[in-house]
N, C-alpha and C. Protein backbone atom coordinates (compact mmCIF):
# COMPACT_ATOMS: atom_id res chain seq x y z
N UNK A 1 -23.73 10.24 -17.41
CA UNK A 1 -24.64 10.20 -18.53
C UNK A 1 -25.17 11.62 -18.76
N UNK A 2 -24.97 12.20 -19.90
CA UNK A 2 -25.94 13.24 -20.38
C UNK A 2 -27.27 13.21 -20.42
N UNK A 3 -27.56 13.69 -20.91
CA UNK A 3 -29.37 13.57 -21.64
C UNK A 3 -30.26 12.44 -21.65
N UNK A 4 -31.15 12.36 -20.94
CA UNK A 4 -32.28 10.58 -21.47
C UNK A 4 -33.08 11.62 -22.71
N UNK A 5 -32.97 10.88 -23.63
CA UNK A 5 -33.61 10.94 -24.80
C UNK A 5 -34.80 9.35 -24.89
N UNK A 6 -35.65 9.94 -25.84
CA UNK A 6 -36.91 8.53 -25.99
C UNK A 6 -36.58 7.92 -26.93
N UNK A 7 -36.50 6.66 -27.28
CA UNK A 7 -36.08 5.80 -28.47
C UNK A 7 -36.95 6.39 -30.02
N UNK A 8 -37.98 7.25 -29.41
CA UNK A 8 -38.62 8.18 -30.84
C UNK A 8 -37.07 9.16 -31.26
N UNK A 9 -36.70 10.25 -29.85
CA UNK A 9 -35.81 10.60 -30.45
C UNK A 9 -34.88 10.29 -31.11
N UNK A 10 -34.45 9.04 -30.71
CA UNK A 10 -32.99 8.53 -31.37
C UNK A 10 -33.38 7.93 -32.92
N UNK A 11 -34.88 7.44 -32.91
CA UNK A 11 -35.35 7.09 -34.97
C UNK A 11 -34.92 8.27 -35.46
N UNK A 12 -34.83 9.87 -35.00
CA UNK A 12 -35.06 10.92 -36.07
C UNK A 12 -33.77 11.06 -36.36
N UNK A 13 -32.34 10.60 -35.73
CA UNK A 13 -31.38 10.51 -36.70
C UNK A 13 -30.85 9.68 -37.60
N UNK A 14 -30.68 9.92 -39.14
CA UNK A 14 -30.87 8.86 -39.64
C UNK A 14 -29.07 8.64 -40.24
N UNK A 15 -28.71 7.70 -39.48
CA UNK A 15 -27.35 7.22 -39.44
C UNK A 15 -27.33 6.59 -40.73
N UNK A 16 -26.04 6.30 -41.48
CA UNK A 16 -26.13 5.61 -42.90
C UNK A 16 -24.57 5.62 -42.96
N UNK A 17 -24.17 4.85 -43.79
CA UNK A 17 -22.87 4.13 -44.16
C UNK A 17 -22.87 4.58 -45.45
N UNK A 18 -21.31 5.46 -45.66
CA UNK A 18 -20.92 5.89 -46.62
C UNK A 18 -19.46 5.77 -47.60
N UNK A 19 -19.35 5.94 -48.91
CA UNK A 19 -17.70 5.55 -48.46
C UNK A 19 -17.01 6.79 -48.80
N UNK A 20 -15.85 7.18 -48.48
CA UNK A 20 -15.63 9.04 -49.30
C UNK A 20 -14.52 8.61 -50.61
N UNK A 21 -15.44 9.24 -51.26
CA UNK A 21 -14.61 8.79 -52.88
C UNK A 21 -13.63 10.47 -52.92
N UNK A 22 -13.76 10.99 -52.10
CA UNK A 22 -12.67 12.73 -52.64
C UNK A 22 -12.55 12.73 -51.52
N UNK A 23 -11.11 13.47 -51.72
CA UNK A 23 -10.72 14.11 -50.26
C UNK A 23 -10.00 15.28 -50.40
N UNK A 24 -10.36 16.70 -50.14
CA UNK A 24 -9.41 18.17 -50.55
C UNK A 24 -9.01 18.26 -48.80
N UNK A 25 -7.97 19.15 -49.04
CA UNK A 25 -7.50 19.81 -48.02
C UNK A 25 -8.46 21.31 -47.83
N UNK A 26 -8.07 21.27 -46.91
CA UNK A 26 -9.76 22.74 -46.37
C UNK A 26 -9.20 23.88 -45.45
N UNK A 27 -7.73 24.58 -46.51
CA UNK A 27 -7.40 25.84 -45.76
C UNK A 27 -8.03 26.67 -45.23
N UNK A 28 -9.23 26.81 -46.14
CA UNK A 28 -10.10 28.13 -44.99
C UNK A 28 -10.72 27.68 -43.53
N UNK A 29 -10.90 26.92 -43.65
CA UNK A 29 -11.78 26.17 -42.13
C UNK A 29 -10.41 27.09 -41.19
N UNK A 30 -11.44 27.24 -40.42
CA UNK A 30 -10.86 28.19 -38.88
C UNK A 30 -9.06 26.85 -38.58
N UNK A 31 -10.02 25.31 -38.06
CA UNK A 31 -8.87 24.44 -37.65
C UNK A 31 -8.85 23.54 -38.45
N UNK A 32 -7.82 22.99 -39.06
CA UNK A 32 -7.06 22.13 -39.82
C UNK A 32 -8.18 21.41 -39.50
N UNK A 33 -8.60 21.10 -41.69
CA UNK A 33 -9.66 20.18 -41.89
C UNK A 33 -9.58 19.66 -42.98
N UNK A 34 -10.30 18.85 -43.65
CA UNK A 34 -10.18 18.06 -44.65
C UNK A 34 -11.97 18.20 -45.14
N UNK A 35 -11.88 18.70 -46.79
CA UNK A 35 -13.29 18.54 -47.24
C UNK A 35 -13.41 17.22 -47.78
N UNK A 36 -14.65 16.21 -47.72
CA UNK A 36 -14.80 15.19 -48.31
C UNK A 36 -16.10 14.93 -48.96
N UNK A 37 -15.99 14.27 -49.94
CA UNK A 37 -17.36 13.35 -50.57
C UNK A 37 -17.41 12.25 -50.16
N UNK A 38 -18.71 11.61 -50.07
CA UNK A 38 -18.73 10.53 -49.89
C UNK A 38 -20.06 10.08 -50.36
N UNK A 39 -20.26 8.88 -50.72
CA UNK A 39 -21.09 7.93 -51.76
C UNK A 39 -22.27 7.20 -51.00
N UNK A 40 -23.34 8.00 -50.58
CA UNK A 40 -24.42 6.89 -50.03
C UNK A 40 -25.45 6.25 -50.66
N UNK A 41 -24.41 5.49 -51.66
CA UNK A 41 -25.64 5.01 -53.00
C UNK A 41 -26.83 5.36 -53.63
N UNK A 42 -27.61 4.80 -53.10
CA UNK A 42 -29.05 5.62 -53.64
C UNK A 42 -29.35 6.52 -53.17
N UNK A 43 -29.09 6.80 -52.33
CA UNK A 43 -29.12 8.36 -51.34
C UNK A 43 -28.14 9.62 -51.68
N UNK A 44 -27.69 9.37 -52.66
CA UNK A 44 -26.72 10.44 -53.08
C UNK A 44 -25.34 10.37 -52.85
N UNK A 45 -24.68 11.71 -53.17
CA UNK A 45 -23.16 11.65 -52.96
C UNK A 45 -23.98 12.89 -51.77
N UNK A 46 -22.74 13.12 -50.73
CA UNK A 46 -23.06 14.14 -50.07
C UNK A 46 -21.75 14.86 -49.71
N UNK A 47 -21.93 16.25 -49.35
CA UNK A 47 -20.05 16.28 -48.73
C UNK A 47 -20.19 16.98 -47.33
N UNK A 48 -18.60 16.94 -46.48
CA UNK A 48 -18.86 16.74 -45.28
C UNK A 48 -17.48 17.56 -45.13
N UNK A 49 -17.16 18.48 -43.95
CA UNK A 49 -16.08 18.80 -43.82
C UNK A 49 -15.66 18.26 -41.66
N UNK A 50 -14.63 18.02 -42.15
CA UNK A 50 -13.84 17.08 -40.90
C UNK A 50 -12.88 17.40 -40.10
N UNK A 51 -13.02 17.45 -39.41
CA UNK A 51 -11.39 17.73 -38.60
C UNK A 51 -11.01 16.99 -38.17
N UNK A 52 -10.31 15.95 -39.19
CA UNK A 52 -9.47 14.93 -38.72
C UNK A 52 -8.14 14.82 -39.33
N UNK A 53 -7.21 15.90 -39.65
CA UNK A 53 -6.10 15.83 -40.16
C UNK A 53 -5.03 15.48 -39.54
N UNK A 54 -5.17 15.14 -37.79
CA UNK A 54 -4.08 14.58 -37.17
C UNK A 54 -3.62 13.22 -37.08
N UNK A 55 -5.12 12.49 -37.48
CA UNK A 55 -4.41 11.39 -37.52
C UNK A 55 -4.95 10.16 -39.29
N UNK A 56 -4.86 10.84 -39.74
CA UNK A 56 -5.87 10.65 -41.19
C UNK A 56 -5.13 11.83 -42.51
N UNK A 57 -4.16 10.55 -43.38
CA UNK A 57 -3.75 11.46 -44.20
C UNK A 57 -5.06 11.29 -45.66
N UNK A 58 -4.92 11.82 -46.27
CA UNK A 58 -6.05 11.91 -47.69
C UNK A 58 -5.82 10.43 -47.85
N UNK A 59 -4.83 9.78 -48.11
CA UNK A 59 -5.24 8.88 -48.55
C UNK A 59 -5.55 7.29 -47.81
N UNK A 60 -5.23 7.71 -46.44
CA UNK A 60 -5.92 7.20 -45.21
C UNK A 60 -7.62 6.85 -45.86
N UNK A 61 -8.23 8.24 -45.89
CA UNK A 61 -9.61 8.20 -46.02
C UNK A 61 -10.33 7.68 -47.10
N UNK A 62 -9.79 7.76 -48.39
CA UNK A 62 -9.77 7.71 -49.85
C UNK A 62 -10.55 6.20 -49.76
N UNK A 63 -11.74 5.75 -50.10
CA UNK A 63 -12.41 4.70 -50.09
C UNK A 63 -12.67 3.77 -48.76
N UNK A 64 -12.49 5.06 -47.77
CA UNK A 64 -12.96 4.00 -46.64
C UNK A 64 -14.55 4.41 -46.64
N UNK A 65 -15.06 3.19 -45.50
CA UNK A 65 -16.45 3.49 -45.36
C UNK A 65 -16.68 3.79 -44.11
N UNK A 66 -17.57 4.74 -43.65
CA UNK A 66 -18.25 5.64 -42.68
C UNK A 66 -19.12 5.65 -42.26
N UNK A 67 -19.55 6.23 -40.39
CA UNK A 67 -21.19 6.43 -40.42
C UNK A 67 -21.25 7.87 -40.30
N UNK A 68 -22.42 8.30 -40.78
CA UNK A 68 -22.65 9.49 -41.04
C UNK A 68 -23.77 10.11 -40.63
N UNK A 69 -24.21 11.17 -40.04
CA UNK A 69 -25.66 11.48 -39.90
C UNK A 69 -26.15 12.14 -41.16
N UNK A 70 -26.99 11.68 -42.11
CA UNK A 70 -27.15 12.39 -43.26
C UNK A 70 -28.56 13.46 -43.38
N UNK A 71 -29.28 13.60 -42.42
CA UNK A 71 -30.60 14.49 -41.80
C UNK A 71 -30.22 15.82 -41.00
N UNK A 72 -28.98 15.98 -40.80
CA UNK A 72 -29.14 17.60 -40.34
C UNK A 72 -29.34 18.46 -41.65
N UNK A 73 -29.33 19.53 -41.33
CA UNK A 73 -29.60 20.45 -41.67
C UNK A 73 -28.21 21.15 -43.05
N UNK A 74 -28.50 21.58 -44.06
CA UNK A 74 -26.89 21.97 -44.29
C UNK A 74 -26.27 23.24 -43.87
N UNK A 75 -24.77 23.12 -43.40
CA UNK A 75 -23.91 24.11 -42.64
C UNK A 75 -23.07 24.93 -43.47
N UNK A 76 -23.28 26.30 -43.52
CA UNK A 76 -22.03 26.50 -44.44
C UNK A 76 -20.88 26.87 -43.60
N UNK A 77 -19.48 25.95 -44.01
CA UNK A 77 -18.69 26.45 -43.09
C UNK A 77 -17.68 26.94 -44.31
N UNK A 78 -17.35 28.47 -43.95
CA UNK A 78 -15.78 28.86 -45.01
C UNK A 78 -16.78 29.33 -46.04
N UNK A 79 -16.19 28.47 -47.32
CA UNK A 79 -17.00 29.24 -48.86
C UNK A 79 -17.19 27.26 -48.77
N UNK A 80 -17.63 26.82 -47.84
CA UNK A 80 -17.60 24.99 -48.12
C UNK A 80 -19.21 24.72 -47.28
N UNK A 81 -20.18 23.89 -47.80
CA UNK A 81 -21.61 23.76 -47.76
C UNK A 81 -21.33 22.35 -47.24
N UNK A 82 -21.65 22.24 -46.22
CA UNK A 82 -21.36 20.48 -45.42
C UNK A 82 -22.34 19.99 -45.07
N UNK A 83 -23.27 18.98 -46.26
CA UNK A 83 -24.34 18.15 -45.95
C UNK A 83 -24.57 16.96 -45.06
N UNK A 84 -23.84 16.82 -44.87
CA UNK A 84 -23.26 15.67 -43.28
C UNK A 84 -22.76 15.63 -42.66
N UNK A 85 -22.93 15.09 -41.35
CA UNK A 85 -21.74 14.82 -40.46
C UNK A 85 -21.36 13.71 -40.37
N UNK A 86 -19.64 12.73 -40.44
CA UNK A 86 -18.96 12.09 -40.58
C UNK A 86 -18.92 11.59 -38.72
N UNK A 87 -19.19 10.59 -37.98
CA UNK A 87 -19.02 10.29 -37.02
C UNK A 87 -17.79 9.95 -36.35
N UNK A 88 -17.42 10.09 -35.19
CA UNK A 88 -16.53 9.43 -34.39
C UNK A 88 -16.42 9.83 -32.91
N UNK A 89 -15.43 8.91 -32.62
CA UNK A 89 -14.74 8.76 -31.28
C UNK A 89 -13.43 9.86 -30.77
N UNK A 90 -14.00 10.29 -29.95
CA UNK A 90 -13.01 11.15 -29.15
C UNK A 90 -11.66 10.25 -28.31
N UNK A 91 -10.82 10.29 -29.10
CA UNK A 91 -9.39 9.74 -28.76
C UNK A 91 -8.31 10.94 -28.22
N UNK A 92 -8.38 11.14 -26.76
CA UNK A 92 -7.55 12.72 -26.59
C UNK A 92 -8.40 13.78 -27.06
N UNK A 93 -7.47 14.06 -27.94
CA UNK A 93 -8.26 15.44 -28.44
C UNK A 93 -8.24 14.90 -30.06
N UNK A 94 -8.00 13.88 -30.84
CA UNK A 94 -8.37 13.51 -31.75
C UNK A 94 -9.44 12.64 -32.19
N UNK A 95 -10.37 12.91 -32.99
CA UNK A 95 -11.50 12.53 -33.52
C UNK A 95 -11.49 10.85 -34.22
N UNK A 96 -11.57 10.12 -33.95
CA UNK A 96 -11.25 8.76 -34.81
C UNK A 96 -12.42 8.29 -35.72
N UNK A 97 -13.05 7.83 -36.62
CA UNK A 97 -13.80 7.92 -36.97
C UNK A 97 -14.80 6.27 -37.20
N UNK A 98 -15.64 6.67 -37.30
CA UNK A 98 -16.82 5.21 -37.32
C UNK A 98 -16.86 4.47 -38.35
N UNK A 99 -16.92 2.83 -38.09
CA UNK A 99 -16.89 2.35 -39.63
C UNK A 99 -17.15 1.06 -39.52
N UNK A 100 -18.21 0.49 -40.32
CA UNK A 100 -18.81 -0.85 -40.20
C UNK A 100 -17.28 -1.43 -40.08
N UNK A 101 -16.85 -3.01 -39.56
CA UNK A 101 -16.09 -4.07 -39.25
C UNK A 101 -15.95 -4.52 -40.55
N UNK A 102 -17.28 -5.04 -41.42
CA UNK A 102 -16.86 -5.19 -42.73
C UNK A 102 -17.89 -4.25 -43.80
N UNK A 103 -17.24 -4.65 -44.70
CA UNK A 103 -17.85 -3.68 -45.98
C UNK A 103 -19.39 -3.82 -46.54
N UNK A 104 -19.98 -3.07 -46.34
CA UNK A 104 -21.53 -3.45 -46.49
C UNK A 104 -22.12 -2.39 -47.27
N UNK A 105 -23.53 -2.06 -47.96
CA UNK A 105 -24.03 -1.61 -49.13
C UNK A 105 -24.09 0.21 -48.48
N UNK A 106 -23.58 0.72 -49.54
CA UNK A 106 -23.78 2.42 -49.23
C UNK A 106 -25.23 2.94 -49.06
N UNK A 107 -25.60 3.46 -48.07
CA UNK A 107 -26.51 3.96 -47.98
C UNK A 107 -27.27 3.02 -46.51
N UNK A 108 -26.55 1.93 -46.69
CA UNK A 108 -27.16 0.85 -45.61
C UNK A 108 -27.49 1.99 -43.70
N UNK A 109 -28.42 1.36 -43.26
CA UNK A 109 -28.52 2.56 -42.21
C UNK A 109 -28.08 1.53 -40.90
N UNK A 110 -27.53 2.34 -39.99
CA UNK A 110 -27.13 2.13 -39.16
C UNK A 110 -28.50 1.86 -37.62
N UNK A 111 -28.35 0.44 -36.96
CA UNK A 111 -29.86 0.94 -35.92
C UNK A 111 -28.89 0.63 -34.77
């Protein structure tokens, strides 16, 4: 186990379910990445850049839904401004990514 964190810490990230309506390819990123939008209903569109091109083609991603941390801070990575981070699972050395079982309202938060 890493870190004990207090269940205060873990309220201040605010997890949310998104779906990514765009998906570009993201040559400048240092390692093979993919820029995306994605739709957290009343909470905005936000975009997110990913490194998940090994196992996730564009249109793999193209209307799936996601969890996302949508409260950091924004990153600029490249000439690309990444208002979220896109969650997942470390599979090897590939990233797999998080996603409600079934389809539920954008923006819905994750506890």
């Amino acid at each position: 186990m890493e870190k004990i964190i207090t269940f205060e810490d873990f309220t201040k990230v605010d997890l949310r379910i998104g779906t990514i309506i765009e998906v570009s390819d993201f040559p400048e990123a240092r390692n093979p990445a993919y820029q995306l939008v994605i739709d957290f209903g009343g909470l905005g569109v936000k975009k997110s850049s990913a490194q998940i091109t090994t196992i996730y083609t564009k249109q793999d991603l193209l209307n799936r839904q996601i969890v996302a941390v949508i409260n950091f801070p924004r990153k600029q990575i490249a000439k690309f401004m990444s208002e979220c981070l896109v969650v997942g699972a470390v599979k090897e050395k590939d990233v797999v990514l998080l996603h409600p079982e079934h389809k539920v309202q954008n923006g819905s938060a994750v506890l």
